[in-house]
C-alpha atoms as a PDB file:
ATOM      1  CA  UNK A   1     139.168 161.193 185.461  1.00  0.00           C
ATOM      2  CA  UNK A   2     140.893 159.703 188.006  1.00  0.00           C
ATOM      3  CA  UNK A   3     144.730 158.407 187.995  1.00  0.00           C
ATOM      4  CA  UNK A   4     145.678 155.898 189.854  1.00  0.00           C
ATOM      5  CA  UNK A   5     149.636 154.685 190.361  1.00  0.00           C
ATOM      6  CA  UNK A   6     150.271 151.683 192.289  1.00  0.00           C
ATOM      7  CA  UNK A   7     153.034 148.592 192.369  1.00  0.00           C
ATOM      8  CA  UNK A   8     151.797 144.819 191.728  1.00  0.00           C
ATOM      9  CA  UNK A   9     153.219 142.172 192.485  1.00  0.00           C
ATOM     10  CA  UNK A  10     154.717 140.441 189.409  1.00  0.00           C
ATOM     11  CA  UNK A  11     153.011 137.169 190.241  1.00  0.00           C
ATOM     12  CA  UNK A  12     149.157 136.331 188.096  1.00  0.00           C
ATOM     13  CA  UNK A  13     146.139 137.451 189.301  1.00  0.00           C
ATOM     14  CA  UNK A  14     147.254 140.854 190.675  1.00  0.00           C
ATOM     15  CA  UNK A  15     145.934 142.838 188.376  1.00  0.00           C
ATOM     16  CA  UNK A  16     142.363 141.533 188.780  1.00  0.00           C
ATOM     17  CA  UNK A  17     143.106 142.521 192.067  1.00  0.00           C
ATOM     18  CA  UNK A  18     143.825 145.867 191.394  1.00  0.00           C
ATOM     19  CA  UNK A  19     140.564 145.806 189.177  1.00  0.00           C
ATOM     20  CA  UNK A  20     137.679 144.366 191.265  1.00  0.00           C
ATOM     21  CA  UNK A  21     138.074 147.205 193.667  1.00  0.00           C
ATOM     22  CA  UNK A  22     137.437 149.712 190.780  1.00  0.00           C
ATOM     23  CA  UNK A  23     134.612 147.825 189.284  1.00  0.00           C
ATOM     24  CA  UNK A  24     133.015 146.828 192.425  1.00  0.00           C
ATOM     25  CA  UNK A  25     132.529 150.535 193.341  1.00  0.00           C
ATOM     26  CA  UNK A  26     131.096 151.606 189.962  1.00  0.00           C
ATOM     27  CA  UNK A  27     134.340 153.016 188.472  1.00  0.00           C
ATOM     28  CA  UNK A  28     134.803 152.625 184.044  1.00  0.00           C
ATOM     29  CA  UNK A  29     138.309 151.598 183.635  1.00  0.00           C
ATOM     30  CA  UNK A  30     139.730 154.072 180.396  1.00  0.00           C
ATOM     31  CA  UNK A  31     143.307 152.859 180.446  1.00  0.00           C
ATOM     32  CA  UNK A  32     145.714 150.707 182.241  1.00  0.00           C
ATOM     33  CA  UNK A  33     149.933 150.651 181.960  1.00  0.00           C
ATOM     34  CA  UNK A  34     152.310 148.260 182.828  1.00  0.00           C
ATOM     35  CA  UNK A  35     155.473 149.389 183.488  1.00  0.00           C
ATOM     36  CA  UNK A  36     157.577 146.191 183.369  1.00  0.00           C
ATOM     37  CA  UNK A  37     160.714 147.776 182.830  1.00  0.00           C
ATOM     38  CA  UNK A  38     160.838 149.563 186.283  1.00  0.00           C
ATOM     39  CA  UNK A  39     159.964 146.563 187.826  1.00  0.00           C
ATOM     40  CA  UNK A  40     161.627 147.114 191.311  1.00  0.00           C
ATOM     41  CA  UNK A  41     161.516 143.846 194.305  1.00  0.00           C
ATOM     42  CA  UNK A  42     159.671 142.110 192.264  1.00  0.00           C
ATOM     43  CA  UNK A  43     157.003 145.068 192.493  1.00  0.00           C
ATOM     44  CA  UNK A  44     155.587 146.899 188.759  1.00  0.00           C
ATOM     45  CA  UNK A  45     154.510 150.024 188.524  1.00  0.00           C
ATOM     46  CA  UNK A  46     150.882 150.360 187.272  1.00  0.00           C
ATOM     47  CA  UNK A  47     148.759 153.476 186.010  1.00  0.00           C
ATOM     48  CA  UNK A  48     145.351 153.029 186.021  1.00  0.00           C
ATOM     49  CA  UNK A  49     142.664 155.651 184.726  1.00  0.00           C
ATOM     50  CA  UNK A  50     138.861 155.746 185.807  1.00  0.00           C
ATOM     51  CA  UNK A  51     136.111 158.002 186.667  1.00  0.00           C
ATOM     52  CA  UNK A  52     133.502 157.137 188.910  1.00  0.00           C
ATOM     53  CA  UNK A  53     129.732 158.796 188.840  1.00  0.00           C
ATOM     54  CA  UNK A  54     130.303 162.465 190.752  1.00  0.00           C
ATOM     55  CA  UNK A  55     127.376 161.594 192.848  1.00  0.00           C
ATOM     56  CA  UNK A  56     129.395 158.638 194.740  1.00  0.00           C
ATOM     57  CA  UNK A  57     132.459 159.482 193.930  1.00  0.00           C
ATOM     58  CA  UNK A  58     134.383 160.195 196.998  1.00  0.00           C
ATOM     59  CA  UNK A  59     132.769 157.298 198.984  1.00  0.00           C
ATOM     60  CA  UNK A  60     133.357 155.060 196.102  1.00  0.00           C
ATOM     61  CA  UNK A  61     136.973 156.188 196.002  1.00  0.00           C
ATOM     62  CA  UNK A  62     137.487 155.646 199.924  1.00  0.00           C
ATOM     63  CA  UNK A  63     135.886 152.005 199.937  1.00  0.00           C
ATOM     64  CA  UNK A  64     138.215 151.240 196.554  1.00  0.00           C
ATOM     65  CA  UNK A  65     141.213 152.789 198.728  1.00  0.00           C
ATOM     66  CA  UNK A  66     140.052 150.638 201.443  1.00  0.00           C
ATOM     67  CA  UNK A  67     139.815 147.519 199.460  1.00  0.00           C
ATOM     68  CA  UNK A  68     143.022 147.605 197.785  1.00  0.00           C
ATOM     69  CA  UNK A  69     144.890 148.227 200.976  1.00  0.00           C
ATOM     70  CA  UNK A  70     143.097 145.029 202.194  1.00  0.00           C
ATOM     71  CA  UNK A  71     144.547 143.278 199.058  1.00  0.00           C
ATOM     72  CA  UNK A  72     148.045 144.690 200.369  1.00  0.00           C
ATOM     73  CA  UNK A  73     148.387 146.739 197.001  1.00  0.00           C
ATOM     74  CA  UNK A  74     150.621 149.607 197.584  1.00  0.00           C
ATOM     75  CA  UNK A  75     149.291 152.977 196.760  1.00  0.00           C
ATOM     76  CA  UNK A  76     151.753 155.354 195.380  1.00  0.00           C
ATOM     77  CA  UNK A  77     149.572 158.100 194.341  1.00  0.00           C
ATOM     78  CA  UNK A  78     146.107 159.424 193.181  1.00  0.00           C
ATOM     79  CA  UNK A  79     145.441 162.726 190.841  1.00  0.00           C
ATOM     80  CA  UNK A  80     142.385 163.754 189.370  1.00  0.00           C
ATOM     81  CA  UNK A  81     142.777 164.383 185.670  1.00  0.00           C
ATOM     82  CA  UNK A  82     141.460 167.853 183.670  1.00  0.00           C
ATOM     83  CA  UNK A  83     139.167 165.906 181.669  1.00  0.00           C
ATOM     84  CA  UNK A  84     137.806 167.830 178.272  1.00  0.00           C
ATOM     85  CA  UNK A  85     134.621 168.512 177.028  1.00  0.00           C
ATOM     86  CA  UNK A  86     133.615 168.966 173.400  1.00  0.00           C
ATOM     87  CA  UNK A  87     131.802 171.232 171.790  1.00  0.00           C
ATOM     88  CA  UNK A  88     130.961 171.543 167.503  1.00  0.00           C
ATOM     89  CA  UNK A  89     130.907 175.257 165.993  1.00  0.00           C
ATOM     90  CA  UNK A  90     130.937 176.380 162.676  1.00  0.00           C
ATOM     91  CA  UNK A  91     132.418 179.646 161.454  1.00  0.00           C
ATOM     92  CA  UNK A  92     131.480 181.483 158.570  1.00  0.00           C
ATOM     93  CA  UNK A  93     133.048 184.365 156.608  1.00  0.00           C
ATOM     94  CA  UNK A  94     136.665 185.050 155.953  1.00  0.00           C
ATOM     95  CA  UNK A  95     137.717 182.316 158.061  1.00  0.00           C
ATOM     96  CA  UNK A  96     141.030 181.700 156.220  1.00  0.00           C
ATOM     97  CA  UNK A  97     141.966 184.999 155.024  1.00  0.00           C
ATOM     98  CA  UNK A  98     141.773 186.394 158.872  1.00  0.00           C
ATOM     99  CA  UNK A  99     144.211 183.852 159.866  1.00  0.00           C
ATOM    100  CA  UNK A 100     142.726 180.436 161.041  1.00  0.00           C
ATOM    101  CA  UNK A 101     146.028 179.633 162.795  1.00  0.00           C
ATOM    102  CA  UNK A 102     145.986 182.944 164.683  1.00  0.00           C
ATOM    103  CA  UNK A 103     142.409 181.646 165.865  1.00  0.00           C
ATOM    104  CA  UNK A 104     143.282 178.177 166.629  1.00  0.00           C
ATOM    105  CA  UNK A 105     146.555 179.575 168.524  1.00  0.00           C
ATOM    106  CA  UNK A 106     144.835 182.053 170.443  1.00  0.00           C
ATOM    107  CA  UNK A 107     141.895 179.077 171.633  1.00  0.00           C
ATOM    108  CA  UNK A 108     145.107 176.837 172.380  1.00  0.00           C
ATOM    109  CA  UNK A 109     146.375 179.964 174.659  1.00  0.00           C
ATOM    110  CA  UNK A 110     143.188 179.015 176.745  1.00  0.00           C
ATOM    111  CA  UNK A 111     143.756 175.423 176.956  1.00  0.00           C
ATOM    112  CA  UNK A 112     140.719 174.825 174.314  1.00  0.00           C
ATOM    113  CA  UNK A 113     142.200 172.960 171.544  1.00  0.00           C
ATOM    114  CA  UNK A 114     140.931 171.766 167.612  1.00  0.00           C
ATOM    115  CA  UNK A 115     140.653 168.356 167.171  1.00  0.00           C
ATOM    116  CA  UNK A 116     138.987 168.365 163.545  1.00  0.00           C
ATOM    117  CA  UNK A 117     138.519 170.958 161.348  1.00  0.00           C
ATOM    118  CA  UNK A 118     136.827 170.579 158.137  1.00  0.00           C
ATOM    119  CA  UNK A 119     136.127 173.155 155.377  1.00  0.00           C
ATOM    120  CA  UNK A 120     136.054 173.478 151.442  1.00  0.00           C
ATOM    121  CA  UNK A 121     138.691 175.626 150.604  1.00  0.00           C
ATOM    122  CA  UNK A 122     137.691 177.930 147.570  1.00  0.00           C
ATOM    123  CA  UNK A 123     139.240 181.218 146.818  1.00  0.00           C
ATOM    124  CA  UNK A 124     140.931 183.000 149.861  1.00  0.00           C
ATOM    125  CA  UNK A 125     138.758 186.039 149.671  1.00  0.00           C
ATOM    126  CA  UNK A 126     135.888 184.328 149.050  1.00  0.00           C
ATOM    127  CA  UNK A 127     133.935 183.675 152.278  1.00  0.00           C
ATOM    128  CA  UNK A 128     134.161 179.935 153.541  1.00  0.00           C
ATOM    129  CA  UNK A 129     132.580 177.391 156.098  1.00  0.00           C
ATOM    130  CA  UNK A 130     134.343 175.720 158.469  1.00  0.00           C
ATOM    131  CA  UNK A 131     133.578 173.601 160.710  1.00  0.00           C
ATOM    132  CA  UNK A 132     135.835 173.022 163.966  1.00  0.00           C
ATOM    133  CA  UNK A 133     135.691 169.871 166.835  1.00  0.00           C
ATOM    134  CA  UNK A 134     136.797 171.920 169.969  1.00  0.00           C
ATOM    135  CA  UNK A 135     137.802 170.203 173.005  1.00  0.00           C
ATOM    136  CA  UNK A 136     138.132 172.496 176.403  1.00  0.00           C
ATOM    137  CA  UNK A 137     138.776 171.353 180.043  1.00  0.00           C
ATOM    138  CA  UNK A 138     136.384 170.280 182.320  1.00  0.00           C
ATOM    139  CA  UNK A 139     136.671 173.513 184.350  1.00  0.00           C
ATOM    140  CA  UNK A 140     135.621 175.876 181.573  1.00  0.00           C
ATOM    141  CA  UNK A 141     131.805 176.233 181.095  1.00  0.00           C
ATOM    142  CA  UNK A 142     130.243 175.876 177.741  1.00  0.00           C
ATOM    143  CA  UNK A 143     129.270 179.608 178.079  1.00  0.00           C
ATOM    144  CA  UNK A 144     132.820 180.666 178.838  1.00  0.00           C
ATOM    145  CA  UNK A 145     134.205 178.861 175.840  1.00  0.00           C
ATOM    146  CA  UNK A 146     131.335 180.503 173.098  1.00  0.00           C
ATOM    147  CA  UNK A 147     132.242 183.788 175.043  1.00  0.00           C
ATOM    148  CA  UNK A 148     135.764 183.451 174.125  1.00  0.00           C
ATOM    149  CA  UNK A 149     134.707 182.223 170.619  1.00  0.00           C
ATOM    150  CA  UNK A 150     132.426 184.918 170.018  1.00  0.00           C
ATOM    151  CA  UNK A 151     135.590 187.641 171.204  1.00  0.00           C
ATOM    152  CA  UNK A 152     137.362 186.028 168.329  1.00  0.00           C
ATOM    153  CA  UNK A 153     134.303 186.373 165.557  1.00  0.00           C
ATOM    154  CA  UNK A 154     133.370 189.749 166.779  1.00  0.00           C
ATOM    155  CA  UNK A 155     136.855 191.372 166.145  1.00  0.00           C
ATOM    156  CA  UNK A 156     137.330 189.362 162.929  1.00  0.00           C
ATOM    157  CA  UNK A 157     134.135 189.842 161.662  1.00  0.00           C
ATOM    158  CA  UNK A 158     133.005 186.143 161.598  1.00  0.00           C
ATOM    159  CA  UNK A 159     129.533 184.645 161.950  1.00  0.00           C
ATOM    160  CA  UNK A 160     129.523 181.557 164.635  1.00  0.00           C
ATOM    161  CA  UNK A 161     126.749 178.785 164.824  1.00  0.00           C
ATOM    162  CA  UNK A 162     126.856 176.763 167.933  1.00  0.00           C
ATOM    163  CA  UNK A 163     125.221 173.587 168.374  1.00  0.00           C
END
């Protein structure tokens, strides 16, 4: 993901302007934000998010640098955003009576969060299902994040499915 802070002119069209570039180079537009309160010389600051295909990617974003600057659109800055990956598991055993949230908090140590977890809750020593949505960052490997999974299982004695 790439983040993208300019200032536009307050005047129509601009923010086509700020587009075209962008699209013309083969970037998907996630998000844009206006920031009309800081307006400043008649200039607004304006977020944009995109990625752009890794194979082009740097000579995409030099001709969309280019191409702005031609449109006199002052750049103010451009970071490259930990984008997360996603991943479905499903744990079984004594999920909740070895402390889910001491699992979920330990992932969340790691940057690897939960975004859904679904289970059917019967009888806390029983042994349960449940199935968790994990999200990690784009520079953890699949294999790193069903090591650091399995770490978890091993010592609480749970069985893990990947997909």
């Amino acid at each position: 993901m790439i983040n993208l802070e300019v200032k536009l002119p307050d005047t129509p069209g601009s923010l086509i302007e700020l587009i075209k570039p962008i699209s013309n180079n083969g970037g998907n537009i996630y998000g844009i934000l206006h920031f009309h309160d800081k307006k400043i010389n008649d200039l607004i600051p304006v977020n944009i998010s995109f990625e752009l295909s890794e194979d082009i990617k740097e000579l995409s974003l030099q001709n969309i640098k280019k191409e702005l600057r031609e449109n006199n659109i002052q750049i103010e800055n451009i970071t490259y955003g930990i984008e997360k990956k996603e991943i479905t598991v499903l744990l079984t055993g004594h999920v909740f009576d070895t402390d889910v949230l001491d699992t979920i908090k330990r992932l969340a140590s790691k940057e690897i969060t939960i975004s859904e977890l679904q289970a059917k809750f019967t009888e806390l020593k029983e042994v349960s299902n449940v199935k968790l949505k994990i999200e990690f960052p784009e520079y953890m490997t699949k294999r790193e994040l069903i090591d650091e999974l399995k770490k978890i299982c091993k010592e609480k004695q749970l069985f893990l499915i990947t997909s």
